[in-house]
Protein backbone atom coordinates (compact mmCIF):
# COMPACT_ATOMS: atom_id res chain seq x y z
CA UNK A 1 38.87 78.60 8.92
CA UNK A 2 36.48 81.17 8.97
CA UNK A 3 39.54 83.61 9.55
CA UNK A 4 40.76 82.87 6.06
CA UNK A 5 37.79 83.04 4.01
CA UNK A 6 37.34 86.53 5.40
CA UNK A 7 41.10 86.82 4.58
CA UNK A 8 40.53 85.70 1.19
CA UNK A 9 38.13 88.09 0.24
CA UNK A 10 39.90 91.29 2.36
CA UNK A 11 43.10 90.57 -0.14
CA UNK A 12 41.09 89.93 -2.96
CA UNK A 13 39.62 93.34 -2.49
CA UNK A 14 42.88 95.15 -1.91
CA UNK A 15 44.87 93.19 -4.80
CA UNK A 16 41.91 94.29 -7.50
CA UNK A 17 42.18 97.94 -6.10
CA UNK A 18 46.22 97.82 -6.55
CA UNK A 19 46.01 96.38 -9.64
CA UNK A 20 43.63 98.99 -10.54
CA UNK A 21 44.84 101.68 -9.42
CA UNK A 22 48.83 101.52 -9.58
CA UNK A 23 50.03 98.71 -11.43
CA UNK A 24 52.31 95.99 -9.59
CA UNK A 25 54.53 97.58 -7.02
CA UNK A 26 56.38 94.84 -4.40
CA UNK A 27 54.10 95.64 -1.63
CA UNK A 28 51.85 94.63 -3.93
CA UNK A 29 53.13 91.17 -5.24
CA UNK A 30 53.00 90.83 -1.52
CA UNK A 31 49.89 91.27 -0.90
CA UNK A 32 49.11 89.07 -4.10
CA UNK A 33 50.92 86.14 -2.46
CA UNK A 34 49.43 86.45 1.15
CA UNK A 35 45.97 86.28 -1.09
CA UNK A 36 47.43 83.27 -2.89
CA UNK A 37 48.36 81.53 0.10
CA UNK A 38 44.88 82.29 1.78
CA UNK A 39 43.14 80.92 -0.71
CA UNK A 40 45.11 77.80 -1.25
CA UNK A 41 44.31 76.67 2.70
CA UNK A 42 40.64 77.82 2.16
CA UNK A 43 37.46 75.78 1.31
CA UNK A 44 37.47 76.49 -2.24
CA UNK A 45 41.17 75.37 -3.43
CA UNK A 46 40.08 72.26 -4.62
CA UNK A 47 37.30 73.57 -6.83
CA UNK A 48 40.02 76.11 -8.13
CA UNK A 49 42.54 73.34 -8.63
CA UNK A 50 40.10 71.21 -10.52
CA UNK A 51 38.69 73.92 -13.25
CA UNK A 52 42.31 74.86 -13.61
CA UNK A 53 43.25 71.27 -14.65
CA UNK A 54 40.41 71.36 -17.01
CA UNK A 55 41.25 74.43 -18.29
CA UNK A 56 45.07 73.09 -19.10
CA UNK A 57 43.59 69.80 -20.56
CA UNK A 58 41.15 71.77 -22.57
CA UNK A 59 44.21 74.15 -24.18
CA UNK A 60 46.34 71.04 -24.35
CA UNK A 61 43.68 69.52 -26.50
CA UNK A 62 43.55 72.58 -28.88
CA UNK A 63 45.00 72.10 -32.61
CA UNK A 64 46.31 74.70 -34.76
């Protein structure tokens, strides 16, 4: 696991500098979904899952 973490944060790194940098190019968008995938197996995905549900539930709440 400890593989991944430092995974996590090695694509996290390069997908900020491409999106900085160049814009979204394929290699890219790969690199975005290896960082996706990283994160999803690491320690924090359930933290991540949970303030994302409140976030939907908190917009879903929201009347114009």
């Amino acid at each position: 696991m400890v593989l991944s973490i430092s995974g996590v944060v090695l694509l996290g790194i390069i997908c900020f500098l491409f999106f900085k940098k160049d814009g979204m190019k394929l290699t890219h968008a790969f690199a975005s979904s290896l960082f996706g995938f990283f994160l999803a197996g690491s320690a924090i995905a359930p933290s991540i899952t949970a303030s994302t549900a409140s976030l939907a539930s908190l917009l879903g709440g929201i009347k114009l």
